[in-house]
C-alpha atoms as a PDB file:
ATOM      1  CA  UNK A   1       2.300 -12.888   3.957  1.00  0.00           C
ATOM      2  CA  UNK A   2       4.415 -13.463   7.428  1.00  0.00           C
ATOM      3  CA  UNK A   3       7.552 -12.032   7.897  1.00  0.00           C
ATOM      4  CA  UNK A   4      10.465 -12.794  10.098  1.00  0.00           C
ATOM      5  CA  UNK A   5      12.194  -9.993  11.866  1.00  0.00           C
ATOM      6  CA  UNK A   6      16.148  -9.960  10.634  1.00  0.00           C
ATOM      7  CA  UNK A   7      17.183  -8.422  13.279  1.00  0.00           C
ATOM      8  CA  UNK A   8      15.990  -8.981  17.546  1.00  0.00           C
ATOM      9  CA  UNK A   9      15.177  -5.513  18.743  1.00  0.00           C
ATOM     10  CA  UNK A  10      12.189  -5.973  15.419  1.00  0.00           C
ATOM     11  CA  UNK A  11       8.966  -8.151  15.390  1.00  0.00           C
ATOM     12  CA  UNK A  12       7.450 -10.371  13.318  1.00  0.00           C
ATOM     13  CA  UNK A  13       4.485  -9.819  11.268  1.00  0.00           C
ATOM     14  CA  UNK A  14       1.751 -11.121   9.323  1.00  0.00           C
ATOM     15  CA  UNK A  15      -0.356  -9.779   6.882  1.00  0.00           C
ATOM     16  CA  UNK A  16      -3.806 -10.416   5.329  1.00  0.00           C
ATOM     17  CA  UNK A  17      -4.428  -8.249   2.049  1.00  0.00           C
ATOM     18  CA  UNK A  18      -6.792  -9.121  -0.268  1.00  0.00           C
ATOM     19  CA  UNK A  19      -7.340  -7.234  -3.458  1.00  0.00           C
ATOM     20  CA  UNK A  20     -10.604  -6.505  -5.001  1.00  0.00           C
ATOM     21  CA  UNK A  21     -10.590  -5.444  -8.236  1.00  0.00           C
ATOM     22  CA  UNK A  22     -13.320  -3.767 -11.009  1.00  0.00           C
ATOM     23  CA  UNK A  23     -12.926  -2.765 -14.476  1.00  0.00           C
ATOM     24  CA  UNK A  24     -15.645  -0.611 -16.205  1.00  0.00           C
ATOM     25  CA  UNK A  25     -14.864   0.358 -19.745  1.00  0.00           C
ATOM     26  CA  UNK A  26     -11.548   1.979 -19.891  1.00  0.00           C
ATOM     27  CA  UNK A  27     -11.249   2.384 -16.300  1.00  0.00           C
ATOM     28  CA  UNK A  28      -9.784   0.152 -13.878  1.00  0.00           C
ATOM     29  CA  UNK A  29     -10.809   1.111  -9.706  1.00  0.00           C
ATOM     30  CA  UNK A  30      -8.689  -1.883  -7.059  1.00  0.00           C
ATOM     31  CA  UNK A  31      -9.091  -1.393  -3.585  1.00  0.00           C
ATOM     32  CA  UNK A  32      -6.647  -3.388  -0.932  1.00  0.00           C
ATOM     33  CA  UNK A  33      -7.904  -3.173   2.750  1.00  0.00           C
ATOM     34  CA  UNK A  34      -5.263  -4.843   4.935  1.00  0.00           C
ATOM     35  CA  UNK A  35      -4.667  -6.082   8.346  1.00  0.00           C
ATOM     36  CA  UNK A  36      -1.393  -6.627   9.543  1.00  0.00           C
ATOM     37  CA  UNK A  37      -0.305  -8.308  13.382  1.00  0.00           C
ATOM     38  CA  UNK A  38       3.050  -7.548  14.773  1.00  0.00           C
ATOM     39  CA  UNK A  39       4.234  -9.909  17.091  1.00  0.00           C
ATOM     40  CA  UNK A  40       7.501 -10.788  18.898  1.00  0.00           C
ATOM     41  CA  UNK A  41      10.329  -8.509  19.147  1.00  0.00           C
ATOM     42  CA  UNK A  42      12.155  -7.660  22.758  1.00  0.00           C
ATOM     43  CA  UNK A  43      10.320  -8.662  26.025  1.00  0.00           C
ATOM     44  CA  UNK A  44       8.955  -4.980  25.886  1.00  0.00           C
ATOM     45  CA  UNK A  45       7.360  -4.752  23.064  1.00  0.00           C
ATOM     46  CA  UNK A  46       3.261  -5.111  23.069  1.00  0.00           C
ATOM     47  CA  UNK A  47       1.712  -7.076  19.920  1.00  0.00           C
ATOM     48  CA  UNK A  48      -0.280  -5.640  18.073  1.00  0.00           C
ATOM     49  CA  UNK A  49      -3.101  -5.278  15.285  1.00  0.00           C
ATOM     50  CA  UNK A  50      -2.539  -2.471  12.792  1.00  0.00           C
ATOM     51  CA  UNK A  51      -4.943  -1.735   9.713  1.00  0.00           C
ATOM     52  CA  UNK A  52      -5.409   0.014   6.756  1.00  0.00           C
ATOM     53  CA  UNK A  53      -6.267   0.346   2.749  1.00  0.00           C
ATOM     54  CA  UNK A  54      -5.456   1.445  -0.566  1.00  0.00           C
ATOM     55  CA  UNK A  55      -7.309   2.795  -3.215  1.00  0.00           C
ATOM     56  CA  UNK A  56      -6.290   3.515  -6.726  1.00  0.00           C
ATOM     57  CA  UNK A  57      -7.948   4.592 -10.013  1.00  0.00           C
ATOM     58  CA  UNK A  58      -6.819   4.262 -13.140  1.00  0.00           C
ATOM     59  CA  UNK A  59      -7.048   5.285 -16.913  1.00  0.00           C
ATOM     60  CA  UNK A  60      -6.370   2.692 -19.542  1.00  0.00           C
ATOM     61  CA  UNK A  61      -4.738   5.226 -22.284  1.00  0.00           C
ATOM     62  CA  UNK A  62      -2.971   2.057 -23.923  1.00  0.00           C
ATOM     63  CA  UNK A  63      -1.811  -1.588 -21.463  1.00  0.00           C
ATOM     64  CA  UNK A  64       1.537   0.636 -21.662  1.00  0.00           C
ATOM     65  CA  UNK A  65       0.392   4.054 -19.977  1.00  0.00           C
ATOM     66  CA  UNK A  66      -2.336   4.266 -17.430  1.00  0.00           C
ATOM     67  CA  UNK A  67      -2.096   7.320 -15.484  1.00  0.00           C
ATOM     68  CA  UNK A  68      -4.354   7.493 -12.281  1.00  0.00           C
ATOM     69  CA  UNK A  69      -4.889   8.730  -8.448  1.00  0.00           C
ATOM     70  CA  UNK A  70      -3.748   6.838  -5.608  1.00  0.00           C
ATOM     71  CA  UNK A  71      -5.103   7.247  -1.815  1.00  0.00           C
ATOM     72  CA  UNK A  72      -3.160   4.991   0.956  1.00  0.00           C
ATOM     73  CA  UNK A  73      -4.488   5.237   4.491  1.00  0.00           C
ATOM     74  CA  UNK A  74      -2.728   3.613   7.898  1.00  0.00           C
ATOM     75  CA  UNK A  75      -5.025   3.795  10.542  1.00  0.00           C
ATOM     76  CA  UNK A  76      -2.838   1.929  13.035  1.00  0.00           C
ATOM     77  CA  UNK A  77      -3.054   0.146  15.657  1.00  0.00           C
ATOM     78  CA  UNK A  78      -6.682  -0.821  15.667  1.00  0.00           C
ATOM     79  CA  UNK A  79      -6.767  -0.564  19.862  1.00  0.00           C
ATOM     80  CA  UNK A  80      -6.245   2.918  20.027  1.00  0.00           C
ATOM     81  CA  UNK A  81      -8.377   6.012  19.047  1.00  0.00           C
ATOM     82  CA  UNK A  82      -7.083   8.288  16.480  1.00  0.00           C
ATOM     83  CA  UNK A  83      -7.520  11.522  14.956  1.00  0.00           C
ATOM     84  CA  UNK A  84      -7.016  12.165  11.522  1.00  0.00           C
ATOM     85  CA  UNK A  85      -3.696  13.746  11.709  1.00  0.00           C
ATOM     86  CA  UNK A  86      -3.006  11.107  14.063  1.00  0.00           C
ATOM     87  CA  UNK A  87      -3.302   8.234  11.209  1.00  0.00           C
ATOM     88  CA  UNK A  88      -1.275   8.542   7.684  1.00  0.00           C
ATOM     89  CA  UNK A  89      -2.900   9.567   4.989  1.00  0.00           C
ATOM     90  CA  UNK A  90      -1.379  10.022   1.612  1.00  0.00           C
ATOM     91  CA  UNK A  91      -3.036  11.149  -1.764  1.00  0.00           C
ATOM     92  CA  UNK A  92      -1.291  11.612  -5.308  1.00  0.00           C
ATOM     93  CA  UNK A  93      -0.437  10.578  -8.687  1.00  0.00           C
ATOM     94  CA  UNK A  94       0.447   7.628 -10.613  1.00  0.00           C
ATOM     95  CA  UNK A  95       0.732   5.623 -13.742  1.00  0.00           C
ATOM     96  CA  UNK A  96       1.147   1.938 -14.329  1.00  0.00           C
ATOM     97  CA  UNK A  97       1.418   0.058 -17.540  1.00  0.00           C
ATOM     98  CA  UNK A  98       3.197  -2.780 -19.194  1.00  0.00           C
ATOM     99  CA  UNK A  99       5.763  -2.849 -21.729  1.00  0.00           C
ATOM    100  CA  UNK A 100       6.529  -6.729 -23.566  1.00  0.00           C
ATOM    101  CA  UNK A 101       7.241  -8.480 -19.936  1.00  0.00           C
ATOM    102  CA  UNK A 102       7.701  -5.669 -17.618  1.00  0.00           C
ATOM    103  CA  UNK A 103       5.133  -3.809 -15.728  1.00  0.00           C
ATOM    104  CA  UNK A 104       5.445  -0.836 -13.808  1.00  0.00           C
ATOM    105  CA  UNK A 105       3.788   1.222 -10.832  1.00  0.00           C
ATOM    106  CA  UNK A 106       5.120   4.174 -10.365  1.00  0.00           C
ATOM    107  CA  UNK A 107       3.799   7.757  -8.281  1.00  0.00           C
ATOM    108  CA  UNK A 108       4.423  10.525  -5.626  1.00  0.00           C
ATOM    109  CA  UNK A 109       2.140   9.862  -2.498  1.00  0.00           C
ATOM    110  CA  UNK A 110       1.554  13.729  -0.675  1.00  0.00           C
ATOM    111  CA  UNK A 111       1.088  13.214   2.431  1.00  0.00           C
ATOM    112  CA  UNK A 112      -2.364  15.126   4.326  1.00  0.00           C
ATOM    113  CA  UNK A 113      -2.585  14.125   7.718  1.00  0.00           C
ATOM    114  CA  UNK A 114       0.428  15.047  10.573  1.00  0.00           C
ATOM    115  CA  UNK A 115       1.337  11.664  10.797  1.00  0.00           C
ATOM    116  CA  UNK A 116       1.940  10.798   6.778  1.00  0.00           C
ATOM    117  CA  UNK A 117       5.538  11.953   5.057  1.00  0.00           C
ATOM    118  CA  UNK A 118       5.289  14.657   3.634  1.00  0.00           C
ATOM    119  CA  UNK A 119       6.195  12.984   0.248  1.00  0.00           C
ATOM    120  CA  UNK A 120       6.815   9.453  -0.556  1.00  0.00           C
ATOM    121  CA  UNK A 121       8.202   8.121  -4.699  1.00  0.00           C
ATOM    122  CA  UNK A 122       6.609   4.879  -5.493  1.00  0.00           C
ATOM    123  CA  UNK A 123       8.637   3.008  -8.459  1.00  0.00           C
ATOM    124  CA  UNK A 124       7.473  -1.104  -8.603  1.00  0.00           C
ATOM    125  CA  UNK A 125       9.250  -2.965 -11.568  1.00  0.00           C
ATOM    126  CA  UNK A 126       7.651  -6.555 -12.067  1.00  0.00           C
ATOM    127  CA  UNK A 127       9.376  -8.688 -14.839  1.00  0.00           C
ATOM    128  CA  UNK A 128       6.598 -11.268 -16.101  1.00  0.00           C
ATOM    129  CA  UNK A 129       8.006 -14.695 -17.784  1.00  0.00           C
ATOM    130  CA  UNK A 130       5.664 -17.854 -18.231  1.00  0.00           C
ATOM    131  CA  UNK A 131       7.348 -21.070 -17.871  1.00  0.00           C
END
């Protein structure tokens, strides 16, 4: 993914996040480590590497409700040494599912490191049509 900065005092980015995925009986585990490089911006502003992954688990109850866990970690940028509560870490529920040709994603992310929000809703809507 690469993504152009709208506005000039912002950088660009690109991202690299693949998606591994494994299904064992009724439950589904999908981890995405990323790696994302900001670039650009004002004269001032250093580029940098920034990394991180997500990790969910969930519970195939019918394709329409799978509830689950989700853990999302930011380390940052990868040239500096962090501390836990220095990096975001954020932990909490979700369920996912798919009704005729819409799926959904949705959770509350707690945050438990300094850095993380203290809460964060998660709602993705996907409408699915074949052509």
């Amino acid at each position: 993914e690469n993504e152009f900065a709208s506005e000039s005092e912002e950088q660009d980015e690109v991202k690299l996040i693949p998606i591994f995925q494994k299904d064992w009986d009724q439950w589904t585990h999908r981890a995405n480590p990323f790696m994302e490089y900001k670039y650009g911006g004002p004269d001032d502003t250093e580029n940098e590497w920034i990394a991180g992954a997500n990790w969910s688990t969930t519970y195939r109850v019918d394709p329409a409700f799978e509830p689950g866990i989700e853990i999302f970690w930011e380390y940052g940028n990868v040239e500096e040494s962090k501390t836990f509560d220095e990096q975001e870490f954020q932990l909490g529920p979700v369920v996912q599912g798919k009704i005729g040709s819409i799926k959904y994603d949705i959770g509350y992310l707690f945050g438990i490191s300094e850095e993380a929000p203290d809460g964060e809703l998660k709602c993705i809507l996907e409408y699915e049509r074949h052509f």
